[in-house]
N, C-alpha and C. Protein backbone atom coordinates (compact mmCIF):
# COMPACT_ATOMS: atom_id res chain seq x y z
N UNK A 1 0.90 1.91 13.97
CA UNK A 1 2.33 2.02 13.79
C UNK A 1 2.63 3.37 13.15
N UNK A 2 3.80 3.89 13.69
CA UNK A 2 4.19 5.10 13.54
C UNK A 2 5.13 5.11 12.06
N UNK A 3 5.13 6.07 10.91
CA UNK A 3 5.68 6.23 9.84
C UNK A 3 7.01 5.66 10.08
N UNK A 4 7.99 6.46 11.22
CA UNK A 4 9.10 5.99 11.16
C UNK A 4 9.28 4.54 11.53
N UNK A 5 8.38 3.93 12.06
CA UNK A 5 8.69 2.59 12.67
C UNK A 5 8.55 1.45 11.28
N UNK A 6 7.18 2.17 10.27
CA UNK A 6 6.66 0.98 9.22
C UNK A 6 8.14 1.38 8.47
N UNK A 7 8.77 2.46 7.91
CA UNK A 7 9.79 2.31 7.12
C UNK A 7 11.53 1.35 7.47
N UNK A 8 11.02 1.74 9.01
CA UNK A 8 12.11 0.87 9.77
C UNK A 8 11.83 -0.77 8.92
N UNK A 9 11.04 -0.97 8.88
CA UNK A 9 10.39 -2.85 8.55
C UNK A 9 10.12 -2.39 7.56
N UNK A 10 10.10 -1.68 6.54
CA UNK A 10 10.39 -1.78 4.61
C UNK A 10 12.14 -1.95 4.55
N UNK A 11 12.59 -0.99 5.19
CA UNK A 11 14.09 -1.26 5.40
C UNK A 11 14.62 -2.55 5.24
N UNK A 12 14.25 -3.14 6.73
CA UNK A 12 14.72 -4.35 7.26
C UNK A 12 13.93 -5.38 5.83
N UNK A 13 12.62 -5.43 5.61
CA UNK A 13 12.22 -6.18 4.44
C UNK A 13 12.42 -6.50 3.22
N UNK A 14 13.66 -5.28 2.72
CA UNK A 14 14.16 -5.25 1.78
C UNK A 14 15.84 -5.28 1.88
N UNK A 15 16.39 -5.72 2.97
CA UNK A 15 17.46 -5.52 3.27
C UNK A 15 18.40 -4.57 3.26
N UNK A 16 18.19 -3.52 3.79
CA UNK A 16 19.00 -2.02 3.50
C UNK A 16 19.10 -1.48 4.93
N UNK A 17 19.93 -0.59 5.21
CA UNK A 17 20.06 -0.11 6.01
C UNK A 17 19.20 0.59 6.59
N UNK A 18 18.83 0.65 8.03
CA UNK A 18 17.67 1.15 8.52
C UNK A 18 18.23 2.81 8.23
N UNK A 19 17.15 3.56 7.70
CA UNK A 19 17.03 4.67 7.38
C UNK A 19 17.08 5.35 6.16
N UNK A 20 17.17 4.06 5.26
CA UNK A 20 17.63 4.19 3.42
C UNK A 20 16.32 4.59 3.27
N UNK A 21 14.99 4.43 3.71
CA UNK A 21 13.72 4.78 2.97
C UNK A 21 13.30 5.79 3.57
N UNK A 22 12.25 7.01 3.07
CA UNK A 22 12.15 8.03 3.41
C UNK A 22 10.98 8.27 3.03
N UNK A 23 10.45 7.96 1.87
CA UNK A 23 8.92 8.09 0.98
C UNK A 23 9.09 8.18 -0.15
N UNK A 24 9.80 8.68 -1.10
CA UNK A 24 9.62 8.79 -2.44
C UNK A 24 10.53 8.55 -3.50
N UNK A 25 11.29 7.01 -2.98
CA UNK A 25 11.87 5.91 -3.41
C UNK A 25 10.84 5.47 -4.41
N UNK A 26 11.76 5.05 -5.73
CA UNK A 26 10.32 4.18 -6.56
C UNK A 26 10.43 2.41 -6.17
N UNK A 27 9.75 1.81 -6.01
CA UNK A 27 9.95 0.58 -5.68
C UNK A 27 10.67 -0.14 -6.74
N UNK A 28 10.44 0.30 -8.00
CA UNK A 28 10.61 -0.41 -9.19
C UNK A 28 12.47 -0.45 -8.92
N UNK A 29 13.29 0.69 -8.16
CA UNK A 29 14.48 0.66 -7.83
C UNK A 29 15.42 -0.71 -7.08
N UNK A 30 14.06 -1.09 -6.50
CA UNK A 30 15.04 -2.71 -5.26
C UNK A 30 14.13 -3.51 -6.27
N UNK A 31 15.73 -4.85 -6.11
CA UNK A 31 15.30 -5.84 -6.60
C UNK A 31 14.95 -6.94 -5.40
N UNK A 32 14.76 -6.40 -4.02
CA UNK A 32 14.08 -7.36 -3.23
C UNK A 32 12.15 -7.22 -3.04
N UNK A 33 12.10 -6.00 -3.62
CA UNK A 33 10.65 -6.02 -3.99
C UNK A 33 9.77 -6.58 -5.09
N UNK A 34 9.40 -7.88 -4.66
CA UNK A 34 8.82 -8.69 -4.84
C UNK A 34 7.35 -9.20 -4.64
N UNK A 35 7.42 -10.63 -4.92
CA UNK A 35 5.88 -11.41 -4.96
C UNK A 35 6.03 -11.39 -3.17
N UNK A 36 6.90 -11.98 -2.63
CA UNK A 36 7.38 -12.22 -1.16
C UNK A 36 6.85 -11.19 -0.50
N UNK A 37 7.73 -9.88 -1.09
CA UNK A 37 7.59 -8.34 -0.38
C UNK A 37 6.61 -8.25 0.03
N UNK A 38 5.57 -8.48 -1.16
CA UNK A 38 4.06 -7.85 -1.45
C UNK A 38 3.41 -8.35 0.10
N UNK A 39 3.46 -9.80 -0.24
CA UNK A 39 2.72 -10.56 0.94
C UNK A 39 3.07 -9.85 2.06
N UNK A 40 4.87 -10.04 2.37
CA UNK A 40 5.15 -9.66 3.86
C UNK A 40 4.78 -8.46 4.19
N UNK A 41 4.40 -7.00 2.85
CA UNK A 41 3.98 -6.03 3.66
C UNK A 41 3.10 -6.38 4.26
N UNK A 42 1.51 -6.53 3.12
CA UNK A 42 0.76 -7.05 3.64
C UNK A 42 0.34 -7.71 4.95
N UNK A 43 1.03 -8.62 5.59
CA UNK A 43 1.31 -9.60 6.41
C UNK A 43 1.35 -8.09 7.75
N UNK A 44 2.65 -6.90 7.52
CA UNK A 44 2.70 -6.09 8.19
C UNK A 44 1.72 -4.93 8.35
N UNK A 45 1.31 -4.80 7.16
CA UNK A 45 0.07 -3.64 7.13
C UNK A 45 -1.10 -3.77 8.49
N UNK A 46 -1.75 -5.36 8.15
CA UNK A 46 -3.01 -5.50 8.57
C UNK A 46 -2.38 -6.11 10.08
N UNK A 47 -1.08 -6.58 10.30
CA UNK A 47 -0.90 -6.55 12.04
C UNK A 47 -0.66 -5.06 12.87
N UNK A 48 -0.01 -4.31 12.15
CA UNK A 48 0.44 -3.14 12.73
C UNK A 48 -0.92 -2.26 12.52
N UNK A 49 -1.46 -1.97 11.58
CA UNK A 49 -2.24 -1.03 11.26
C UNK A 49 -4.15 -1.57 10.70
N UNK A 50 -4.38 -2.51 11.07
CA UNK A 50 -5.73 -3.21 10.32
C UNK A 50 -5.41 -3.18 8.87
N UNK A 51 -5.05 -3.08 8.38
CA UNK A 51 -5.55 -2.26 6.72
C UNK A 51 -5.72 -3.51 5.98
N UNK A 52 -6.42 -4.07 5.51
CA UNK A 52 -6.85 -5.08 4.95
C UNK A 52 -6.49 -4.93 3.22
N UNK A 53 -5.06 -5.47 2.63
CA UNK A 53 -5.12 -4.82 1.33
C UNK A 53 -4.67 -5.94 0.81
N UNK A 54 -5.12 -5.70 -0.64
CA UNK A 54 -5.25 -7.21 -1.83
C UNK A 54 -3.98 -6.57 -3.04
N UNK A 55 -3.04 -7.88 -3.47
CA UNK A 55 -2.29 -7.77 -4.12
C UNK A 55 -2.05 -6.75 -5.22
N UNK A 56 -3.60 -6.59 -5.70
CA UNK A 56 -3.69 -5.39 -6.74
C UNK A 56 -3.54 -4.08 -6.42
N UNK A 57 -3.77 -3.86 -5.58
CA UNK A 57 -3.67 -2.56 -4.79
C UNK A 57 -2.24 -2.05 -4.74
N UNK A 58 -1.53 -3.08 -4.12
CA UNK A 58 -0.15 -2.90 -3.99
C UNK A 58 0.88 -2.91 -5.09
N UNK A 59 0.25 -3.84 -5.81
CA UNK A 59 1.18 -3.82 -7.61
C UNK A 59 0.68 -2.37 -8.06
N UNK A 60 0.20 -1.35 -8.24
CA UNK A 60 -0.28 -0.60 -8.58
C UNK A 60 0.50 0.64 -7.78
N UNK A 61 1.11 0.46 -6.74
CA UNK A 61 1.77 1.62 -5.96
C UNK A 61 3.45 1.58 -6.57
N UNK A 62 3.53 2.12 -6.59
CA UNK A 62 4.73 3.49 -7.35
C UNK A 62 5.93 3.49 -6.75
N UNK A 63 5.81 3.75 -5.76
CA UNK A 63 6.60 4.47 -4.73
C UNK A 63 6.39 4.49 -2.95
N UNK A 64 7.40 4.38 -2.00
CA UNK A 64 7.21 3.47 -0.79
C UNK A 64 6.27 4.75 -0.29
N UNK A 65 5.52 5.92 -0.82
CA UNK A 65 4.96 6.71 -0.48
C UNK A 65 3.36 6.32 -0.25
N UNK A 66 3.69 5.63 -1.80
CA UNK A 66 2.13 5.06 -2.48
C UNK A 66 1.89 3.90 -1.21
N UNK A 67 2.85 3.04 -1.15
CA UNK A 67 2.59 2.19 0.02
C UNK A 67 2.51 2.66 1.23
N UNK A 68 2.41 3.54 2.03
CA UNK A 68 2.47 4.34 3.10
C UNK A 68 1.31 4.75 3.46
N UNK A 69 0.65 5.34 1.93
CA UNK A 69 -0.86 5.33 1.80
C UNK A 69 -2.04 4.71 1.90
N UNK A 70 -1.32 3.38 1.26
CA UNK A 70 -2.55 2.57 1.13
C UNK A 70 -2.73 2.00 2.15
N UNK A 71 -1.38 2.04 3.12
CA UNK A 71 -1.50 0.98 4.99
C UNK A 71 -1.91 2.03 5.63
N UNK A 72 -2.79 3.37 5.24
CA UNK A 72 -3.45 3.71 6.07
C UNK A 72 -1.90 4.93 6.81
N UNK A 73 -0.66 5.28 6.31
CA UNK A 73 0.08 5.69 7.26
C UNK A 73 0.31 6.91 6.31
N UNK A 74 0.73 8.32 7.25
CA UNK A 74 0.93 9.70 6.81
C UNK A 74 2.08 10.17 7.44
């Protein structure tokens, strides 16, 4: 999955208008990022992209940049 497409589905996952995310949003900003979130990236990471990633990983990212990273996307 292509950068613009995974932010398209952080968008839509957090309910915002497609094109509100860009990369260096802090997550700590939406209050739909969540226990839920976490999973459903997850859930999206490893269908779109393999990336096999564990809750800690993701509590630990910063910013939808940090998450961009860790699914493996540039």
């Amino acid at each position: 999955m292509k950068r613009i497409e995974f932010l398209k589905s952080l968008d839509e996952m957090l309910e915002l208008e497609i094109g509100t995310l860009v990369g260096p949003e802090k997550l700590d900003d939406y209050p739909l990022w969540d226990s839920t979130a976490i999973i459903t990236f997850m859930a999206l990471a490893d269908s779109n992209n393999a990336a096999k990633l564990n809750p800690r990983s993701i509590a630990e990212c910063k910013s939808v940049d940090d998450l961009l990273k860790l699914a493996g996307i540039s």
